[in-house]
Structures are given as structure tokens and as C-alpha cells.
PDB file of N, CA and C in Angstrom:
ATOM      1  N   UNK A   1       7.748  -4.667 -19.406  1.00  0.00           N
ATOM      2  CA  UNK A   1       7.703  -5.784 -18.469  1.00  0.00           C
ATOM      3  C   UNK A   1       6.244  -6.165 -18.225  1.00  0.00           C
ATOM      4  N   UNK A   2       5.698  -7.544 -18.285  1.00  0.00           N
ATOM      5  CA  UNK A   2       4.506  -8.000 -17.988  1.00  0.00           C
ATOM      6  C   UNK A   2       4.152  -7.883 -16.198  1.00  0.00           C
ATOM      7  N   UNK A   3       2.863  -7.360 -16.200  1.00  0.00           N
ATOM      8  CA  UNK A   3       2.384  -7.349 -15.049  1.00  0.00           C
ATOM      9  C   UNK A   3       2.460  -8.415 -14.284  1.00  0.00           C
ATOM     10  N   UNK A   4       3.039  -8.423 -13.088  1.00  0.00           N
ATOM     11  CA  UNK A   4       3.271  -9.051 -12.210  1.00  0.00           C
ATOM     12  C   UNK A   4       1.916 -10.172 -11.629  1.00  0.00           C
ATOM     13  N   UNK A   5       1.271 -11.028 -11.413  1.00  0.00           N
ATOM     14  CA  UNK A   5      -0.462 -11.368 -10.368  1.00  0.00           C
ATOM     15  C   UNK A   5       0.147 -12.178  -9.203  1.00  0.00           C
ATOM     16  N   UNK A   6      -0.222 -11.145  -8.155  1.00  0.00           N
ATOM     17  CA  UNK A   6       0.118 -11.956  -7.079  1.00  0.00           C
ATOM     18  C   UNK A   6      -1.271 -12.549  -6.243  1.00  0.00           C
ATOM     19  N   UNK A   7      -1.616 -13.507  -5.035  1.00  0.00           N
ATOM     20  CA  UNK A   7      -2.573 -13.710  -4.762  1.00  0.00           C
ATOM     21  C   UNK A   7      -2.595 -12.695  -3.165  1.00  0.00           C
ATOM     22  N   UNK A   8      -3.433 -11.369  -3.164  1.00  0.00           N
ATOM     23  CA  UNK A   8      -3.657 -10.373  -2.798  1.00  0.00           C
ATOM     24  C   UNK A   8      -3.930 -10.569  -0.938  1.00  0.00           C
ATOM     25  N   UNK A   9      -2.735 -10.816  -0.314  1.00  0.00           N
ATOM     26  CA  UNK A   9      -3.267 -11.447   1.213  1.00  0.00           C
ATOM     27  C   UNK A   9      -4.674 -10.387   1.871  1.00  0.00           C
ATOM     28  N   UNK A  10      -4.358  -8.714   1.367  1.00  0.00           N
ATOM     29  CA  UNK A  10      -5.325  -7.726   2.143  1.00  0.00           C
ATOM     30  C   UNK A  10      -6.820  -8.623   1.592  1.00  0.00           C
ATOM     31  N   UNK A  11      -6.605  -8.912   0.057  1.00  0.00           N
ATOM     32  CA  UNK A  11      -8.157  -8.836  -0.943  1.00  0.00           C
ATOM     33  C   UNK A  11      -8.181 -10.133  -0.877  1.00  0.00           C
ATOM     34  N   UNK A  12      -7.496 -10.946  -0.992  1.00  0.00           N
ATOM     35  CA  UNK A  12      -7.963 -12.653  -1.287  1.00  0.00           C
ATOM     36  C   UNK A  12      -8.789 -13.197  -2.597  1.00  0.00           C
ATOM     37  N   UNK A  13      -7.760 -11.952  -3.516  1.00  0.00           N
ATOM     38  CA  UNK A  13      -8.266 -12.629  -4.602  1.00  0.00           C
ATOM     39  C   UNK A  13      -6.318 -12.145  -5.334  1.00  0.00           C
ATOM     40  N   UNK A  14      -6.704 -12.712  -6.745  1.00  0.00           N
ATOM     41  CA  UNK A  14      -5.456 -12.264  -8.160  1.00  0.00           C
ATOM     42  C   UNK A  14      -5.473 -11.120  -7.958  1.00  0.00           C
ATOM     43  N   UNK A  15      -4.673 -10.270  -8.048  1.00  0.00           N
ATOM     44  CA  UNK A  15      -4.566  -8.665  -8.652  1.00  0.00           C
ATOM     45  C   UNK A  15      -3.460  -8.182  -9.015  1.00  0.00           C
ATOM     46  N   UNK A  16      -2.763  -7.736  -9.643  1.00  0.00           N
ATOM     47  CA  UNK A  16      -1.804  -6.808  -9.656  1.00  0.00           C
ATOM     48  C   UNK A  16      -0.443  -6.514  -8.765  1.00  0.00           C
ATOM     49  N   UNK A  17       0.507  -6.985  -8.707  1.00  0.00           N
ATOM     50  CA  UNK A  17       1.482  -6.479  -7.751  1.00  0.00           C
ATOM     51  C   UNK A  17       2.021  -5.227  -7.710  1.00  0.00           C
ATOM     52  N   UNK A  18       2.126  -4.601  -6.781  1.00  0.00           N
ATOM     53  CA  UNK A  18       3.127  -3.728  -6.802  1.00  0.00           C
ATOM     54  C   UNK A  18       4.085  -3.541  -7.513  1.00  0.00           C
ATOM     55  N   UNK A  19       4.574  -2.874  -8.541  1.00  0.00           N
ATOM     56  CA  UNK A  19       5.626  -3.001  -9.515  1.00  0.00           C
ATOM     57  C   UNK A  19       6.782  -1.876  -9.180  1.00  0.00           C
ATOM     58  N   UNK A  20       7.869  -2.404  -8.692  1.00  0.00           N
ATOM     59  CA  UNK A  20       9.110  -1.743  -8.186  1.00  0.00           C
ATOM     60  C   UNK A  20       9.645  -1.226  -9.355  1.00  0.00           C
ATOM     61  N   UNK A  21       8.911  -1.380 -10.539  1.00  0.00           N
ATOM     62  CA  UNK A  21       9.593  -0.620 -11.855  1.00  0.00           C
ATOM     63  C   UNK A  21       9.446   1.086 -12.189  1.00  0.00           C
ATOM     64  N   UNK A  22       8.073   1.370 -11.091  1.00  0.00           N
ATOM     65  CA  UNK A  22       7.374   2.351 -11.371  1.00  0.00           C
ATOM     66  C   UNK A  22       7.573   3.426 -10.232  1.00  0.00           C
ATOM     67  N   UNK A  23       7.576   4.722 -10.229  1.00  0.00           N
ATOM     68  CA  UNK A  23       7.713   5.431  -9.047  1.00  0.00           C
ATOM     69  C   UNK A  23       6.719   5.144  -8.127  1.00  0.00           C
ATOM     70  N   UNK A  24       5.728   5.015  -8.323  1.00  0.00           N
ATOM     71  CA  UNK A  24       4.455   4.980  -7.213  1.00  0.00           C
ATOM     72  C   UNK A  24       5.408   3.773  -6.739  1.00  0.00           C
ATOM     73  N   UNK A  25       5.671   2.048  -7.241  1.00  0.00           N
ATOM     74  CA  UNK A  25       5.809   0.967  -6.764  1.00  0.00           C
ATOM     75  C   UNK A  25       6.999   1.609  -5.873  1.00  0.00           C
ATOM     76  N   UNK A  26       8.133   1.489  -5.982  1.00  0.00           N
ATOM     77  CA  UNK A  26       9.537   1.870  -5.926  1.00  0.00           C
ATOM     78  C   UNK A  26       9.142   2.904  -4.629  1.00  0.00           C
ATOM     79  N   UNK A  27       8.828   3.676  -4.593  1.00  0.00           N
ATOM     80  CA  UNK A  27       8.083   4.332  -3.344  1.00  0.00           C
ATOM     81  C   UNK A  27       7.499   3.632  -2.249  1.00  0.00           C
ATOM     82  N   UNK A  28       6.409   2.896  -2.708  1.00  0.00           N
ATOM     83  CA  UNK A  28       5.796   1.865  -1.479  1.00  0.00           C
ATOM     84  C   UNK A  28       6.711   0.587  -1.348  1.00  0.00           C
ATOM     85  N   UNK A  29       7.645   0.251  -1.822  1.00  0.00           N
ATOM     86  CA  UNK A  29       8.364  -0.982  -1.347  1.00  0.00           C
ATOM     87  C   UNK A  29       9.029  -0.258  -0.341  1.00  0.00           C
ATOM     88  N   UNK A  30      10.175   1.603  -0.959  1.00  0.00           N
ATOM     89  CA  UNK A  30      11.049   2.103   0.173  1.00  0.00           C
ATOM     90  C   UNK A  30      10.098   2.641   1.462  1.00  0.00           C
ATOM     91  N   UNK A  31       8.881   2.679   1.082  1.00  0.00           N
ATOM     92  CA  UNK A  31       8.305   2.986   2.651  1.00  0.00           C
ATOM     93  C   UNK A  31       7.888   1.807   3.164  1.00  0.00           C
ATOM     94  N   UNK A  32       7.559   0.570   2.352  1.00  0.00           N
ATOM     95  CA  UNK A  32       7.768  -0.898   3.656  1.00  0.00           C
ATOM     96  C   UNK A  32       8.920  -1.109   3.997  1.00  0.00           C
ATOM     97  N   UNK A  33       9.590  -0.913   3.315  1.00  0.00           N
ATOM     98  CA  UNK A  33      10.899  -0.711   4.080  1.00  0.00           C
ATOM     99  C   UNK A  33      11.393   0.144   5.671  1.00  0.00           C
ATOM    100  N   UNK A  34      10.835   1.176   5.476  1.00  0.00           N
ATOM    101  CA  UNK A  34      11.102   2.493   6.194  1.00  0.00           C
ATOM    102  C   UNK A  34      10.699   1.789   7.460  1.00  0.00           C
ATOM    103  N   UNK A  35       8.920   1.802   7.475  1.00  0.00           N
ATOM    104  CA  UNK A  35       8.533   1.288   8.132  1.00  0.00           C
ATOM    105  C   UNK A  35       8.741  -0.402   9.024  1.00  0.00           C
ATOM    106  N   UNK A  36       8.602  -1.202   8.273  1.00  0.00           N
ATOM    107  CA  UNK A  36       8.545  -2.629   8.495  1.00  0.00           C
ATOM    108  C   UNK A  36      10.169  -3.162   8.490  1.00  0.00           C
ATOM    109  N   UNK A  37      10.730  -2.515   7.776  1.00  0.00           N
ATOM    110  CA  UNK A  37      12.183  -3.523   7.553  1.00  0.00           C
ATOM    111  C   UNK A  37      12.014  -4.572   6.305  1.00  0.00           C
ATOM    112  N   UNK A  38      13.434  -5.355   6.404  1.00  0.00           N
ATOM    113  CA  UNK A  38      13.375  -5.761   4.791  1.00  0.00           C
ATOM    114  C   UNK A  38      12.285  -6.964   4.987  1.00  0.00           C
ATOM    115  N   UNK A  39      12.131  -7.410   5.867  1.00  0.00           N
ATOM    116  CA  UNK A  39      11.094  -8.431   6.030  1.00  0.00           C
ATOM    117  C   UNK A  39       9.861  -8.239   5.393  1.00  0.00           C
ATOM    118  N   UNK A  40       9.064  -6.862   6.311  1.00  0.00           N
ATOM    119  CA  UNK A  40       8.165  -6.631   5.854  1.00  0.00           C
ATOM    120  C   UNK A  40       8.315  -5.993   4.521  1.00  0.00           C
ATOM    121  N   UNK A  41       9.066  -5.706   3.908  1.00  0.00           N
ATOM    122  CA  UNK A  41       9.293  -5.167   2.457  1.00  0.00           C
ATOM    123  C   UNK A  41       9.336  -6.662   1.567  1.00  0.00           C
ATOM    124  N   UNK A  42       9.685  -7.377   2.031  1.00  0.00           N
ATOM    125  CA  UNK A  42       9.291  -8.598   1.073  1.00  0.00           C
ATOM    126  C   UNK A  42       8.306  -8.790   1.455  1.00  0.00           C
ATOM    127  N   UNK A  43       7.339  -9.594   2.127  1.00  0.00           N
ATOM    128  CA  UNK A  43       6.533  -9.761   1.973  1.00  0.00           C
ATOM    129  C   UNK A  43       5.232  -8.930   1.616  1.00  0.00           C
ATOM    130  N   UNK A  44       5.409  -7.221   1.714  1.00  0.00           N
ATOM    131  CA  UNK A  44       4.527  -6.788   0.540  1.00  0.00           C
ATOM    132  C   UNK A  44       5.052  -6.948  -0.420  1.00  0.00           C
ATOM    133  N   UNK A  45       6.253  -7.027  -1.163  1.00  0.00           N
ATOM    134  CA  UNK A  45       6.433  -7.075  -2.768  1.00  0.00           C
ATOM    135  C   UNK A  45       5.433  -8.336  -2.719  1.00  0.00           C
ATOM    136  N   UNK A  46       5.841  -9.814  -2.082  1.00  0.00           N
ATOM    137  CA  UNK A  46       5.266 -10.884  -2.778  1.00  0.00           C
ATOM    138  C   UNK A  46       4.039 -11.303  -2.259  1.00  0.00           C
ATOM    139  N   UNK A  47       3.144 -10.341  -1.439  1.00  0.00           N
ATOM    140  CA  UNK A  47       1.620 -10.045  -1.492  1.00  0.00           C
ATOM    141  C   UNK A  47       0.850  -9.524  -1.310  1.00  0.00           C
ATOM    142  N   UNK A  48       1.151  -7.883  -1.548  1.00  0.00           N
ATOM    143  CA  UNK A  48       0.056  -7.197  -1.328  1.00  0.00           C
ATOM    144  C   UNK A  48      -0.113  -6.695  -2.801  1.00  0.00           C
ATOM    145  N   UNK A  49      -1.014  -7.008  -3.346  1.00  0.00           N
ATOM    146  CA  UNK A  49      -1.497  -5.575  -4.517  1.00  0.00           C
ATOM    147  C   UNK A  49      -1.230  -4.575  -4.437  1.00  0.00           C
ATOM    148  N   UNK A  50      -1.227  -3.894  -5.701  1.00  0.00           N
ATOM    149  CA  UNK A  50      -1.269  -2.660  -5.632  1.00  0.00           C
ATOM    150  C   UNK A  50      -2.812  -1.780  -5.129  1.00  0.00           C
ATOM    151  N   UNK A  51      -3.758  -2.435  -5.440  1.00  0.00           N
ATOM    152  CA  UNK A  51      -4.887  -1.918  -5.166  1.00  0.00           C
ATOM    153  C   UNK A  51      -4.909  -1.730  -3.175  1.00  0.00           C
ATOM    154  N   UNK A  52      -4.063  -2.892  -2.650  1.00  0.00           N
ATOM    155  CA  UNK A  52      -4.333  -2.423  -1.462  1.00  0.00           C
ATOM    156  C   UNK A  52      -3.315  -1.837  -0.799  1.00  0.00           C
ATOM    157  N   UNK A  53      -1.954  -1.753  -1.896  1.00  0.00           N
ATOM    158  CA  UNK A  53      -1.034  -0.490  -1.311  1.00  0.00           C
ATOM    159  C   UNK A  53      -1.723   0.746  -1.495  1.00  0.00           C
ATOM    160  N   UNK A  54      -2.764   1.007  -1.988  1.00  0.00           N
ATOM    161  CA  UNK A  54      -3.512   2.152  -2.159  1.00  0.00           C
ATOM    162  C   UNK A  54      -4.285   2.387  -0.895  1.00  0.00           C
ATOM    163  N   UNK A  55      -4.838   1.359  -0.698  1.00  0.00           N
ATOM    164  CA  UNK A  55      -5.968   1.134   0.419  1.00  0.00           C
ATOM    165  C   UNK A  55      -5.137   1.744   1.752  1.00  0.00           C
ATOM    166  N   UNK A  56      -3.494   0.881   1.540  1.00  0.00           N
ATOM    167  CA  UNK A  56      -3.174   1.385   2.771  1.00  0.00           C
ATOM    168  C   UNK A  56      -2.893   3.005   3.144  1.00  0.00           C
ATOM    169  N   UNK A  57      -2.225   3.856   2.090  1.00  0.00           N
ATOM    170  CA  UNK A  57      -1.722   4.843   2.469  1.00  0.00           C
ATOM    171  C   UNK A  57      -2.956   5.796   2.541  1.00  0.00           C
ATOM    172  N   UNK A  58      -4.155   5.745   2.395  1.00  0.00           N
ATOM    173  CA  UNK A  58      -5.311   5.891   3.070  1.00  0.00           C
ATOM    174  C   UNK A  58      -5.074   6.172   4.667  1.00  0.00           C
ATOM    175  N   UNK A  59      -5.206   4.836   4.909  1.00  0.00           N
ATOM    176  CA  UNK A  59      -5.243   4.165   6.558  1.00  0.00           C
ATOM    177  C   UNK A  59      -4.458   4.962   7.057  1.00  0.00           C
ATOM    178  N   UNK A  60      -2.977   4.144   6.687  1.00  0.00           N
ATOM    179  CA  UNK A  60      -1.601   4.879   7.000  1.00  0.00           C
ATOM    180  C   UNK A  60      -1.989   6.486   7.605  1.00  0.00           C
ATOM    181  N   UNK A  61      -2.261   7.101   7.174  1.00  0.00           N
ATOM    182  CA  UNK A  61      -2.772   8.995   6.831  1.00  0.00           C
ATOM    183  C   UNK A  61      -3.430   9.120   7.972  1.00  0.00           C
ATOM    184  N   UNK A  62      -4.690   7.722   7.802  1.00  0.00           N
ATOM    185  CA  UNK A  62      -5.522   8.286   9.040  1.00  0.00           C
ATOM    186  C   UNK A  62      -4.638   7.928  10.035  1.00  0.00           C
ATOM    187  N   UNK A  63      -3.791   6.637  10.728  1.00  0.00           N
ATOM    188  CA  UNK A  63      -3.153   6.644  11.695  1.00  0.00           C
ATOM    189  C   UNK A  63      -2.542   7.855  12.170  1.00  0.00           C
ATOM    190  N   UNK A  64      -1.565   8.330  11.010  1.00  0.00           N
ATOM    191  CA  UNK A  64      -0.950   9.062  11.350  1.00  0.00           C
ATOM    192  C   UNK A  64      -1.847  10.456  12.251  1.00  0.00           C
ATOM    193  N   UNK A  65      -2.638  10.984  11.499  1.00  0.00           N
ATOM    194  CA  UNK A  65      -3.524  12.013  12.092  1.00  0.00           C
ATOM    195  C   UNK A  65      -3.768  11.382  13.450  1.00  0.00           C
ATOM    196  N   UNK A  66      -4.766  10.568  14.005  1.00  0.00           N
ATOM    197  CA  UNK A  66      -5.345  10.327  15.038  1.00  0.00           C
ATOM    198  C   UNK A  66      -4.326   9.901  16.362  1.00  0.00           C
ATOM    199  N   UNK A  67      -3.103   9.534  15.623  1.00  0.00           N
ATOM    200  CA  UNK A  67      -1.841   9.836  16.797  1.00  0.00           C
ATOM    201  C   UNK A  67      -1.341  10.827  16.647  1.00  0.00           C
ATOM    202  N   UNK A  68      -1.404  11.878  15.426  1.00  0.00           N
ATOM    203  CA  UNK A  68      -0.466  12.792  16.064  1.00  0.00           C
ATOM    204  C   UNK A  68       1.293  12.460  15.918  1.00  0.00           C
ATOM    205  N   UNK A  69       1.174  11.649  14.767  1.00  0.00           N
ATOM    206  CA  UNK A  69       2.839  10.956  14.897  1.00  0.00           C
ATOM    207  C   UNK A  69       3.724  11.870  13.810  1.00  0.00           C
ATOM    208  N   UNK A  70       4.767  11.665  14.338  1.00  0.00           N
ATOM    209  CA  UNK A  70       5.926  12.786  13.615  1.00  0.00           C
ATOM    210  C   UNK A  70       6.261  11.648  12.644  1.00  0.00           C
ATOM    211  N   UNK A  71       6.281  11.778  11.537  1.00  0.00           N
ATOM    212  CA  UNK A  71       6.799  11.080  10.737  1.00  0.00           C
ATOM    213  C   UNK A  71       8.110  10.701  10.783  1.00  0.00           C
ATOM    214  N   UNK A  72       8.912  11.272  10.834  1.00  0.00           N
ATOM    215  CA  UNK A  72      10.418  10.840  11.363  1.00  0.00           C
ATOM    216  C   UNK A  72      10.832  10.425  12.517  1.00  0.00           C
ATOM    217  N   UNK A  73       9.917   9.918  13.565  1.00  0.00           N
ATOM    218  CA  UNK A  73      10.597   9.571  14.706  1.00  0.00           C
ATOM    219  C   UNK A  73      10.328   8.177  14.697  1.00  0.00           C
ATOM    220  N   UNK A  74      11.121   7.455  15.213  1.00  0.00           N
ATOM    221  CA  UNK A  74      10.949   6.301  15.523  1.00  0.00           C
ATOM    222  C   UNK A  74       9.515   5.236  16.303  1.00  0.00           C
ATOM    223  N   UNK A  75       9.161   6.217  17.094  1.00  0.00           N
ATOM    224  CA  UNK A  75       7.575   6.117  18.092  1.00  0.00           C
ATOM    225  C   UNK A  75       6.765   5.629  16.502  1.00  0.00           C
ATOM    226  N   UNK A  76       6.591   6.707  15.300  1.00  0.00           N
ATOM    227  CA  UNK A  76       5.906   6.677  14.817  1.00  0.00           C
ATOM    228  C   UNK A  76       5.979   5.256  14.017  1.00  0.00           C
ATOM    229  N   UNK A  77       7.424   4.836  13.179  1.00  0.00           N
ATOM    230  CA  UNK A  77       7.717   3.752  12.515  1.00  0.00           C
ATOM    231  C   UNK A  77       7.374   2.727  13.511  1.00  0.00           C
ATOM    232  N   UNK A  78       7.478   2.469  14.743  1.00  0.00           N
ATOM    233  CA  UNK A  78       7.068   1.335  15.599  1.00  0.00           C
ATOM    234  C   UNK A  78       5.277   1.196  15.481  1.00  0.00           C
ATOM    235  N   UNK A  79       5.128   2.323  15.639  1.00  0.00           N
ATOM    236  CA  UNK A  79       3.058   2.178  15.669  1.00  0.00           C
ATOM    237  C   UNK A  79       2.694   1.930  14.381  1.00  0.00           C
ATOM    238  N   UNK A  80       3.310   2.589  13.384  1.00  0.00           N
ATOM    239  CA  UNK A  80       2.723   1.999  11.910  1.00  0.00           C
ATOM    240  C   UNK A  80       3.298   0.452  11.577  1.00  0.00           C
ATOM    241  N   UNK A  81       4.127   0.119  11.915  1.00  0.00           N
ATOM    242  CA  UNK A  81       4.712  -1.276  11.669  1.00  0.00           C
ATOM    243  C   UNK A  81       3.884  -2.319  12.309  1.00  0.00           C
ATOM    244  N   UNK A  82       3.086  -1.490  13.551  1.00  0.00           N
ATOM    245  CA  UNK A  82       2.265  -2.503  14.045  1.00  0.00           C
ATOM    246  C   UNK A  82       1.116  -2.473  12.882  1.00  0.00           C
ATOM    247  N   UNK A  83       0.169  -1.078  12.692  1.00  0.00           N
ATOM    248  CA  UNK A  83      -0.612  -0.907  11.978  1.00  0.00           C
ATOM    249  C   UNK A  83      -0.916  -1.102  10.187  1.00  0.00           C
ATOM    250  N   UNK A  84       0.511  -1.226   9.917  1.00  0.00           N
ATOM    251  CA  UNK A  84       0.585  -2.199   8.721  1.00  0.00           C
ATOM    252  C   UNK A  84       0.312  -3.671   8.744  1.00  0.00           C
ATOM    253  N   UNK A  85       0.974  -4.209   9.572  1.00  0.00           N
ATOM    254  CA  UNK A  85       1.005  -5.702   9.995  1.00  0.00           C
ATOM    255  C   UNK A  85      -0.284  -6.242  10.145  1.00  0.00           C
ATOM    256  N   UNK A  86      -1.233  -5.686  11.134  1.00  0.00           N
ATOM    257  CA  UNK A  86      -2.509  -6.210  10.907  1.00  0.00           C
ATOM    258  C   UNK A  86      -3.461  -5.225   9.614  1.00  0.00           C
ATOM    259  N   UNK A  87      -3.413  -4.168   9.462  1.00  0.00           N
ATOM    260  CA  UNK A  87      -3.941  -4.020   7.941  1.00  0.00           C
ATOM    261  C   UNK A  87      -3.548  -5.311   7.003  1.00  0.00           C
ATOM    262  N   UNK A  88      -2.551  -5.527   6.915  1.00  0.00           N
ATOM    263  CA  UNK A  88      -2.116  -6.664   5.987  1.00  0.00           C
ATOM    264  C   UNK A  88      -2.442  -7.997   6.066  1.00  0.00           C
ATOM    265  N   UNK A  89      -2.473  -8.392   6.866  1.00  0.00           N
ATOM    266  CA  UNK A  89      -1.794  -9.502   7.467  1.00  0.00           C
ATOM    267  C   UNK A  89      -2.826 -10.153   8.702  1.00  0.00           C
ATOM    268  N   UNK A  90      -3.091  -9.241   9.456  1.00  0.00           N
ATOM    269  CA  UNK A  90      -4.531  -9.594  10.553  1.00  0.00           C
ATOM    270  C   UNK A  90      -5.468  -9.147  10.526  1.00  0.00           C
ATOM    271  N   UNK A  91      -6.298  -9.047  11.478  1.00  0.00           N
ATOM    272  CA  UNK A  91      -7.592  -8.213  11.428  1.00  0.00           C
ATOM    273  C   UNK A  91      -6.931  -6.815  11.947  1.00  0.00           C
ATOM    274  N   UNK A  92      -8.182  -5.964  11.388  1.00  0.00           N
ATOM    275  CA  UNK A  92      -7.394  -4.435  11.386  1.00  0.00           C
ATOM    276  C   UNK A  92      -7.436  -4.487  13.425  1.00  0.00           C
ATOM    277  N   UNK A  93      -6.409  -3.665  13.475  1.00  0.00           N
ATOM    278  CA  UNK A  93      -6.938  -3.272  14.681  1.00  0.00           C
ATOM    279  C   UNK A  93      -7.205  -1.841  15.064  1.00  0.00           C
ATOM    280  N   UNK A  94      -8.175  -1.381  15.710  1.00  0.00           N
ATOM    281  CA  UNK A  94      -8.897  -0.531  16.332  1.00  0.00           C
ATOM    282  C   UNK A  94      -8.203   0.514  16.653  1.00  0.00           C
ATOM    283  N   UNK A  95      -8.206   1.689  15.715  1.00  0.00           N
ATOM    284  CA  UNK A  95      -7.481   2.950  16.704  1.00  0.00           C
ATOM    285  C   UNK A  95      -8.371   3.646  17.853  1.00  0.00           C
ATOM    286  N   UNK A  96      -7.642   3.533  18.730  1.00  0.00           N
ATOM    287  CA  UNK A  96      -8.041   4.064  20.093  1.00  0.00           C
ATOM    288  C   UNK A  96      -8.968   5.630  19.455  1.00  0.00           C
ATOM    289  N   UNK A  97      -9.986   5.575  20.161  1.00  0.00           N
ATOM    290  CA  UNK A  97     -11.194   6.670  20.669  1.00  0.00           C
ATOM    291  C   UNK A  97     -11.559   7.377  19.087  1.00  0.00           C
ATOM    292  N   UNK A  98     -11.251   6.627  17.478  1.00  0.00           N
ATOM    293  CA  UNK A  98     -11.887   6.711  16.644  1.00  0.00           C
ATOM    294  C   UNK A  98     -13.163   6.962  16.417  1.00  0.00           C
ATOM    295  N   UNK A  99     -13.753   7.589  16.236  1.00  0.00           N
ATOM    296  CA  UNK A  99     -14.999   7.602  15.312  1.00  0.00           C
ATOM    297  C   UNK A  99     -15.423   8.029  13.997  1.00  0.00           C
ATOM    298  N   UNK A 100     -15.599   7.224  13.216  1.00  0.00           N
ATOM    299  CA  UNK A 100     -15.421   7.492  12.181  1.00  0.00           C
ATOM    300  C   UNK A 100     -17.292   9.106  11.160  1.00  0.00           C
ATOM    301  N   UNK A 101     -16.933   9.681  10.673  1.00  0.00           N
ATOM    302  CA  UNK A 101     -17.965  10.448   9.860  1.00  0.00           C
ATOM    303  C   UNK A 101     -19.338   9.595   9.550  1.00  0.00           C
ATOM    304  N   UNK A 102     -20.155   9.985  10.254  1.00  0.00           N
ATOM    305  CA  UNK A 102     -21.687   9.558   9.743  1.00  0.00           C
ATOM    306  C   UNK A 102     -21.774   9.592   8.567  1.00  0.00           C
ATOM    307  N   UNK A 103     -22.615   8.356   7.413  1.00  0.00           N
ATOM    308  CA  UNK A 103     -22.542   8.416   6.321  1.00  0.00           C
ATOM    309  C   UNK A 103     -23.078  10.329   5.089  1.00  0.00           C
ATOM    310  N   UNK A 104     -22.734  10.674   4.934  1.00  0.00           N
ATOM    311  CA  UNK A 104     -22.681  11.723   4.020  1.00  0.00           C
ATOM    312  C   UNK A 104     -21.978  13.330   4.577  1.00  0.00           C
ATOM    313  N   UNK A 105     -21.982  13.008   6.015  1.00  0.00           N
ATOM    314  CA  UNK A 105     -21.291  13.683   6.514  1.00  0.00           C
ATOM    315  C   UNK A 105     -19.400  14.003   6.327  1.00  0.00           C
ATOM    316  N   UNK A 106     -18.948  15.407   6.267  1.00  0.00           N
ATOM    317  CA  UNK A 106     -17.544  16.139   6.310  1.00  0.00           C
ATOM    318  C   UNK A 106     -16.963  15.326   7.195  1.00  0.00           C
ATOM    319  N   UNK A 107     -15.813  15.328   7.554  1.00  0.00           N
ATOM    320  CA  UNK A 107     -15.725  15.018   8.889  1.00  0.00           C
ATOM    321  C   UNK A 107     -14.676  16.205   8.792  1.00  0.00           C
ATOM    322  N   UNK A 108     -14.683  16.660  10.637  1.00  0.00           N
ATOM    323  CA  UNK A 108     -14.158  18.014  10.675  1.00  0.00           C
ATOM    324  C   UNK A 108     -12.884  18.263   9.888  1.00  0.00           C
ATOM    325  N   UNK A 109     -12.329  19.625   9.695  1.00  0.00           N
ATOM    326  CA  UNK A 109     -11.568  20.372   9.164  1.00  0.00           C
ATOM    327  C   UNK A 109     -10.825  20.402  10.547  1.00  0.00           C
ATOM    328  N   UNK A 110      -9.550  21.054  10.016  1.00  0.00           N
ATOM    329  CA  UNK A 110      -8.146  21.564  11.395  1.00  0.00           C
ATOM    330  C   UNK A 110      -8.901  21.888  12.095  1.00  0.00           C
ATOM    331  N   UNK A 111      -8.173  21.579  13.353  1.00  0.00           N
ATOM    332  CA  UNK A 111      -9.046  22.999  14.594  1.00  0.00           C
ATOM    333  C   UNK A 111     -10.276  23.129  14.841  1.00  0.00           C
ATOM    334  N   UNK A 112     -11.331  21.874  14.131  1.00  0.00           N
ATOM    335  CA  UNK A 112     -12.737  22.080  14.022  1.00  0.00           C
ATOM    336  C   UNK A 112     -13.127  20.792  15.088  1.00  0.00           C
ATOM    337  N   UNK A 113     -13.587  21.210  16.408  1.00  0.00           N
ATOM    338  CA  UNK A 113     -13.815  20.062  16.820  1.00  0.00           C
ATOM    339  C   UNK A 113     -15.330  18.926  16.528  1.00  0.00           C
ATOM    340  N   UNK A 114     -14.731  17.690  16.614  1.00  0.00           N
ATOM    341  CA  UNK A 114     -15.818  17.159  16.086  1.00  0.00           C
ATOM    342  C   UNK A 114     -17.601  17.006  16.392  1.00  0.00           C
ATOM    343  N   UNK A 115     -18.915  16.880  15.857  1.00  0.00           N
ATOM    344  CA  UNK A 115     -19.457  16.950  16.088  1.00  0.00           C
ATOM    345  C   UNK A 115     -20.523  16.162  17.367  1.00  0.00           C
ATOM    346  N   UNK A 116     -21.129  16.872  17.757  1.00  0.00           N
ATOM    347  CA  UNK A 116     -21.715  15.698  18.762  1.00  0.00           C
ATOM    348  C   UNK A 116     -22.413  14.673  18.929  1.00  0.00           C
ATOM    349  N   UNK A 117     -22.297  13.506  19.232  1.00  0.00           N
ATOM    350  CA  UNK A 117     -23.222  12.214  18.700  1.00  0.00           C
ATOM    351  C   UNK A 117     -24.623  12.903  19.356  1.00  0.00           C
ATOM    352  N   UNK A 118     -25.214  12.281  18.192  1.00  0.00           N
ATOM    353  CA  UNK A 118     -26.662  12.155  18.183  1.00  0.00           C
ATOM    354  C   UNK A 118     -26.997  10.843  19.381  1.00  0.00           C
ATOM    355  N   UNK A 119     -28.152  11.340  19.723  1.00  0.00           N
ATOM    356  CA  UNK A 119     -28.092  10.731  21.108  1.00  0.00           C
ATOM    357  C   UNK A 119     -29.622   9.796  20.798  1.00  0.00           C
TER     358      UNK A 119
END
């Protein structure tokens, strides 16, 4: 099957669609699904890349960590559905009391609390 080019709403350029032919694709459509519903499952098939279904389950990961969300509960599918939506679709929005790793810096391990801003 010929590669799909959709025009990339995250990138705003041509790239690659998601291809529901493939396990990776077929995976991220059933988790826009999971998450978003069939709505939002169409509209990533017909615009997000694959390059930024990559981008997302990144994000996704970090959400999940910095809430603390059970993957199976519902709390969690409501906060990522928000947090997909503007990854995608709006400007990102801001996870509460984030800070992200100084450039070359680890950022902590389990149980390792984080370091102290430089003042």
C-alpha cells in the first residue's frame, strides 16, 4: 500500500500518516480512540503524522508521570483527552508545577527528588 501524505496539523507541513496497516499505526489510532473517542480517532487518522504520533507518546508519558494517572481510570482518559487536544490541535497547555531538566542535565530517577534551582 502507498504511503498515505497528510497535511500534518501538530507540524504544518506534508508528512506521512499514520498507517492503520501497521502495528505501531493500528495501536495509535486504538489509543485515540481509548482516549479521545471516535471523533478524536478520526481526526488523528486524517491529520496527525506519524512523526507527531511519536512526538506525542513522549508527552503523553510525561503527562502521565507528573499526574500520577492510573492508566485505566477514567480521571486519567479525561486529562489526556484534554492534553491530546491541545498537543494537537491548540497551543500546548502547561502542566501544572513542571519544570523541565536544565540543558545537559539527568532529570531525576524514582524516588530522587529533584534538584534545586540555581538561584
Amino acid at each position: 500500500m502507498a504511503v498515505r501524505i497528510i497535511r500534518c496539523a501538530k507540524l504544518g507541513r506534508e508528512l506521512p500518516a499514520i498507517d492503520p496497516d501497521t502495528p505501531k499505526g493500528n495501536q495509535a489510532l486504538k489509543v485515540a480512540l481509548l482516549i479521545g473517542g471516535r471523533e478524536m480517532q478520526t481526526r488523528v487518522r486524517d491529520t496527525v503524522s506519524a512523526e507527531a504520533w511519536d512526538m506525542w507518546t513522549d508527552h503523553m508519558r510525561m503527562v502521565m508521570n507528573e499526574f500520577r494517572l492510573d492508566p485505566m481510570s477514567d480521571e486519567a482518559n479525561r486529562i489526556l483527552r484534554h492534553y491530546m487536544q491541545e498537543f494537537f490541535f491548540g497551543g500546548e497547555a502547561a502542566i501544572p508545577n513542571y519544570v523541565p531538566p536544565a540543558p545537559g542535565q539527568a532529570p531525576p530517577g524514582p524516588g530522587q527528588a529533584p534538584p534545586a534551582p540555581k538561584q
